[in-house]
Each structure stands twice: as structure tokens, then as C-alpha cells.
Protein backbone atom coordinates (compact mmCIF):
# COMPACT_ATOMS: atom_id res chain seq x y z
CA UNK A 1 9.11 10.31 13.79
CA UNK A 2 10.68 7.06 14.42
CA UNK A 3 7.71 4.16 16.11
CA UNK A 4 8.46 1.50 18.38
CA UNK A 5 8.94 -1.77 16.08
CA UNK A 6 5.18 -2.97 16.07
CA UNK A 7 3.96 -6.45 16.69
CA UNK A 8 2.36 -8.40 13.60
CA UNK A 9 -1.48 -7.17 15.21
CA UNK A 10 -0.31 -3.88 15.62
CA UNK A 11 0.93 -3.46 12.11
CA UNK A 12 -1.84 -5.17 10.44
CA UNK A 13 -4.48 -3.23 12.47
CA UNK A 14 -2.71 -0.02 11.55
CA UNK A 15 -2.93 -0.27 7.91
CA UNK A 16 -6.74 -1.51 7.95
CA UNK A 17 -7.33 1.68 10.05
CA UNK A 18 -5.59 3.15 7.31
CA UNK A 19 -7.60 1.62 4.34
CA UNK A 20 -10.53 2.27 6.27
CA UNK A 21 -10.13 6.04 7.22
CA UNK A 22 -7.75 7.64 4.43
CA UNK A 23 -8.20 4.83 0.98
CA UNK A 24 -11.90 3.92 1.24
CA UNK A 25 -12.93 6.94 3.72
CA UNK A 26 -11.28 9.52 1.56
CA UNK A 27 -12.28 7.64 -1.89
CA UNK A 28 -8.72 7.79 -2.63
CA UNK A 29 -9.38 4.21 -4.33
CA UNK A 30 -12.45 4.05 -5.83
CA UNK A 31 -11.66 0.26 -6.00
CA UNK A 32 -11.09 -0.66 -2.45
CA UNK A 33 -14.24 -0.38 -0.48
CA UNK A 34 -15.38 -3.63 -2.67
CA UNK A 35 -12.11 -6.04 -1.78
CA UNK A 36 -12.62 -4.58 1.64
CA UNK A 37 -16.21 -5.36 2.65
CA UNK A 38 -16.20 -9.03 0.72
CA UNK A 39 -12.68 -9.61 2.91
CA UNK A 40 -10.51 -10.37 -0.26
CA UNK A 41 -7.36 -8.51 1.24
CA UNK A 42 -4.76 -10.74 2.43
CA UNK A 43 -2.99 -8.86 4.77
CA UNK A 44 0.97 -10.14 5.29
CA UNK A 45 3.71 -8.74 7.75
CA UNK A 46 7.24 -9.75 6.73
CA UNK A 47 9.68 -10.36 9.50
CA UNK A 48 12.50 -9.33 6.69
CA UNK A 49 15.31 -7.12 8.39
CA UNK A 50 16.94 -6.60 5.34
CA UNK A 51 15.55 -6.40 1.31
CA UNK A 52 17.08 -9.68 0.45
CA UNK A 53 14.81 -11.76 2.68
CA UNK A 54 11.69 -8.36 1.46
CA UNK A 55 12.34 -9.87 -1.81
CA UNK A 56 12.07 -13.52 -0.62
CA UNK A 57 8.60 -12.94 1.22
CA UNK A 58 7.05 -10.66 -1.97
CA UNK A 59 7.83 -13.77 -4.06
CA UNK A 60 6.19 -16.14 -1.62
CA UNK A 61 3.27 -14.03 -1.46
CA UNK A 62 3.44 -13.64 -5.36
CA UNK A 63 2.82 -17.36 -5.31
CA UNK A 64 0.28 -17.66 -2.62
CA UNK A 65 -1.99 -14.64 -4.45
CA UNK A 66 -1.55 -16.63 -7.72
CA UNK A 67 -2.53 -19.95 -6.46
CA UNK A 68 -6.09 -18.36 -4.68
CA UNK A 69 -9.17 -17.65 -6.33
CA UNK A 70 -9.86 -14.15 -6.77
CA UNK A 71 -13.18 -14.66 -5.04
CA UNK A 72 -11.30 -15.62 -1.55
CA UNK A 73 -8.24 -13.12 -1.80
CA UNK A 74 -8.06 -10.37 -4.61
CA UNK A 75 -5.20 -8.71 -3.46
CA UNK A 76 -2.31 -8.75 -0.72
CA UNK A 77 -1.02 -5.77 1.32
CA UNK A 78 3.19 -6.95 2.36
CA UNK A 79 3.54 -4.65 5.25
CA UNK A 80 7.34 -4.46 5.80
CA UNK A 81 8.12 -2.27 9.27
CA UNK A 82 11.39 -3.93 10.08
CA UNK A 83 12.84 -3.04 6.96
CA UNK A 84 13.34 -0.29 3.95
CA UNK A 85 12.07 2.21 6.67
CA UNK A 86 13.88 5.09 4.48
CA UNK A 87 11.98 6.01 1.76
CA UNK A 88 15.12 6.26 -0.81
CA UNK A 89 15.74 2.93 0.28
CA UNK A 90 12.23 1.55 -0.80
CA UNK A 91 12.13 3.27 -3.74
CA UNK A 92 15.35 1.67 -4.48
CA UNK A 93 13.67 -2.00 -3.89
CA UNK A 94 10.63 -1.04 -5.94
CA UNK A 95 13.05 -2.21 -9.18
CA UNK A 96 14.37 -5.22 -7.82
CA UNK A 97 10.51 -6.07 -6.94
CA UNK A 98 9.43 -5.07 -10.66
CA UNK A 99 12.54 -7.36 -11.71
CA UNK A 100 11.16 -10.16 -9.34
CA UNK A 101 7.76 -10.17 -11.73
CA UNK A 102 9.40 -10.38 -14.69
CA UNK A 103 11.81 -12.98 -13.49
CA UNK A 104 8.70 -14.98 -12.39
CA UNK A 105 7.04 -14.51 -15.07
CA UNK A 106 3.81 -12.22 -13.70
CA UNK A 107 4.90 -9.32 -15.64
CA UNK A 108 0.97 -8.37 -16.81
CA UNK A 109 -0.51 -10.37 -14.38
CA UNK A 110 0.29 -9.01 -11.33
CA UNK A 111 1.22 -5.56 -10.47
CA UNK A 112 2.85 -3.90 -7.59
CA UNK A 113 1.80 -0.83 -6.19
CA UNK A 114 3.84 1.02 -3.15
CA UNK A 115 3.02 2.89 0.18
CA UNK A 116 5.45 3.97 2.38
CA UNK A 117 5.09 6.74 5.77
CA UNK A 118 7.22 8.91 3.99
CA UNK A 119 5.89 8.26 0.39
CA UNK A 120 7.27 11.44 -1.74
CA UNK A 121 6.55 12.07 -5.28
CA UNK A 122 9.43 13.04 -7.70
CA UNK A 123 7.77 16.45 -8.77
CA UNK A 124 6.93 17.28 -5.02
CA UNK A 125 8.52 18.83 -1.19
CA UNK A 126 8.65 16.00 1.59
CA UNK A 127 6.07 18.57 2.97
CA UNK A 128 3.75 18.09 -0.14
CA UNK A 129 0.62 17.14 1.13
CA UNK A 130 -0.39 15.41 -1.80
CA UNK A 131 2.43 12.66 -1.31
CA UNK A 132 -0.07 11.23 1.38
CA UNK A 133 -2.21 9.44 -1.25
CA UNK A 134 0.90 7.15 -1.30
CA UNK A 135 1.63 7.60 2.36
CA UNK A 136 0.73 4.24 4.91
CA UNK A 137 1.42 3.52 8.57
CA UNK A 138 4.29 1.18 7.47
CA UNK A 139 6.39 0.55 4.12
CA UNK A 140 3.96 -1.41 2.18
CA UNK A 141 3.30 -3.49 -1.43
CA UNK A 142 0.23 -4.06 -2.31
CA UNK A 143 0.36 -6.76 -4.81
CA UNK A 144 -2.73 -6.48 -7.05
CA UNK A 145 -3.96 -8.78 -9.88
CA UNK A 146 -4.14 -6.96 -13.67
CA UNK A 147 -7.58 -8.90 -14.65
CA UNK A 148 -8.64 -7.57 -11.22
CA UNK A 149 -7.99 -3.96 -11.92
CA UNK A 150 -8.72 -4.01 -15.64
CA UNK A 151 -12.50 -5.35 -14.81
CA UNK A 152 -12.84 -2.49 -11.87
CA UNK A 153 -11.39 0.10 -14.78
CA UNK A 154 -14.04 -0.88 -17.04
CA UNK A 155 -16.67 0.08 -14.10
CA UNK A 156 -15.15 3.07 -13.72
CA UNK A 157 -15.93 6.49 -15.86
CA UNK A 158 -12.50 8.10 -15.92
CA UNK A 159 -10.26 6.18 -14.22
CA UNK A 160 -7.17 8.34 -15.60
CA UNK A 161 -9.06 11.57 -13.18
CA UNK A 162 -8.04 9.76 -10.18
CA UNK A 163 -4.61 11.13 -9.32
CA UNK A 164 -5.65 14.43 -9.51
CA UNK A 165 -8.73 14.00 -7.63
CA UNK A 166 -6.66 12.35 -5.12
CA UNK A 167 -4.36 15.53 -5.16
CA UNK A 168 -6.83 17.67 -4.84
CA UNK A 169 -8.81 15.86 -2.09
CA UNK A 170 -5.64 15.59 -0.20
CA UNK A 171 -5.22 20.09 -0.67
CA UNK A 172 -8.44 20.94 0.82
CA UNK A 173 -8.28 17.86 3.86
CA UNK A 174 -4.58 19.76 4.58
CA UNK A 175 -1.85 18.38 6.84
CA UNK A 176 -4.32 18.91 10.30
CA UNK A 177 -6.99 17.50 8.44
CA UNK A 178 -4.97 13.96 7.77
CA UNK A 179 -3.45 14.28 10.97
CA UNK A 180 -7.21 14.37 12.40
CA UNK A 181 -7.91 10.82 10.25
CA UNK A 182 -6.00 8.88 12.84
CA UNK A 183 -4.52 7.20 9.58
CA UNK A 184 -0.30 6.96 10.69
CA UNK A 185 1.24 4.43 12.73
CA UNK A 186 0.49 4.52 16.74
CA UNK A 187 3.10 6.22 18.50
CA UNK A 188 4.30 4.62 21.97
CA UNK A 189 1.33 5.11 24.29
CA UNK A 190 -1.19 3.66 21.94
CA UNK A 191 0.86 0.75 20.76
């Protein structure tokens, strides 16, 4: 279902609500909840209408995240609605923004993780209800630092059980149940 193009408040308010209900209220990132409640989420909504100028704003916030202490932002969430609103089309970007690390030399230091409304796994139907633990209000990256995650890992019993947790949280909640979070992107009347 196609949304009206949201303002920058509307988009970032929509993903929070996201983190919030479906990431930290679903425990689909056992990780989150801590970034969240200290406020160490930069959250970033690029203008781009096309993946050249994506590409520009995920190295400028490359930079910013690098030059902060991990303390005052942890972690950025680029929330792209304007653009790569397919999801071939992201997935498509998702080397060019792997390529943009390397080129910048962050390759191990920061990593890029991607949401997108109509997140689909390889293995899995469009109708797969597990594709939602990848699924956000808009196409997102969520830039994340490695020291970061390696040093929540360590906390963590079995961090390599989370994906299938994750699936399997997603089975039982079902399609009404997600639908019931209030987790997707406003339609018209609420924007």
C-alpha cells in the first residue's frame, strides 16, 4: 500500500513507534532497549530522491557516527522514504552501501544493517511472516558500530539463537497480530 510522502516528524516518529512496539516490544533485538532508553540513536531522514544522493547522505552520516562518542550516539537509523521504495531496488543499493565502507575505509568498524516495509528474505513468500523482523515503516539503514555490537554479543548467551527466535516469535504473533502492533507507516488519515 503506497503512503502519502511523510514529513521528516512523521517519518522519524514512525520508526521510533516501530523500535518501540515491534524491536524492543517484541525482543526482536535484544540489544536495542539499552541505545533506546540512554537516547544513543541518531535518528536521520534523507531528502535523497534517487540512490546517488542515498549514497551521499549514508556517507555523511558514516562520518558524523564516527566522529561522536559512543556514549552520546551509538548508532544511526537513515530513514530513506523518498527513495528505493521497491524492495529489489534497496536490496540492489545494499552493495553499493557495503562498497561505500570499504571505500571509506570502515569495513570492520561499522556495519550496516537494512529494514525496508517490504523486507523479504531470499528463502521466503512476500507473504512470509517472518520477513517482518526486517520489515520498518520506511526503507531504512541502521548504521551500527562493530565494538558496539561485539561488547553487547559478549553479554549475550547465544547470540547466534536470535534469528530463529525472531522467526518464531514473528509465527505465533501472525500477520493480525503485527498488524495489531501499530508498527507500519500511518496511512492518510493519521498522517
Amino acid at each position: 500500500m503506497a503512503h502519502p510522502e511523510p514529513t521528516h516528524e512523521i517519518a522519524i516518529n514512525a520508526t521510533r513507534n516501530w523500535l518501540e512496539r515491534a524491536v524492543i516490544g517484541l525482543n526482536l533485538c535484544p540489544f536495542a532497549k539499552s541505545v533506546h532508553v540512554k537516547k544513543q540513536i541518531r535518528y536521520v531522514v534523507s531528502d535523497a530522491r534517487n540512490s546517488d544522493k542515498l549514497l551521499d547522505d549514508l556517507e555523511r552520516e558514516c562520518q558524523i557516527l564516527m566522529k561522536e562518542k559512543p556514549e552520546v550516539v551509538d548508532m544511526t537509523l537513515l530513514i530513506h522514504p523518498y527513495t528505493l521504495t521497491t524492495f529489489p531496488a534497496f536490496a540492489d543499493f545494499l552493495d553499493l552501501a557495503e562498497v561505500s565502507l570499504k571505500i571509506n575505509g570502515l569495513t570492520g568498524i561499522l556495519q550496516i544493517a537494512s529494514f525496508h516495509p517490504e523486507y523479504r528474505f531470499a528463502d521466503a513468500a512476500d507473504d512470509d511472516i517472518t520477513n517482518y523482523t526486517n520489515r520498518s515503516p520506511y526503507p531504512t539503514l541502521h548504521l551500527i558500530r562493530e565494538a558496539s555490537l561485539a561488547r553487547a554479543v559478549e553479554n549475550f548467551p547465544d547470540p547466534a539463537s536470535i534469528f530463529e527466535k525472531n522467526k518464531e516469535t514473528l509465527r505465533k504473533l501472525g500477520t493480525e497480530g503485527w498488524q495489531a502492533l501499530g508498527a507500519d507507516a500511518p496511512d492518510h488519515d493519521s498522517a
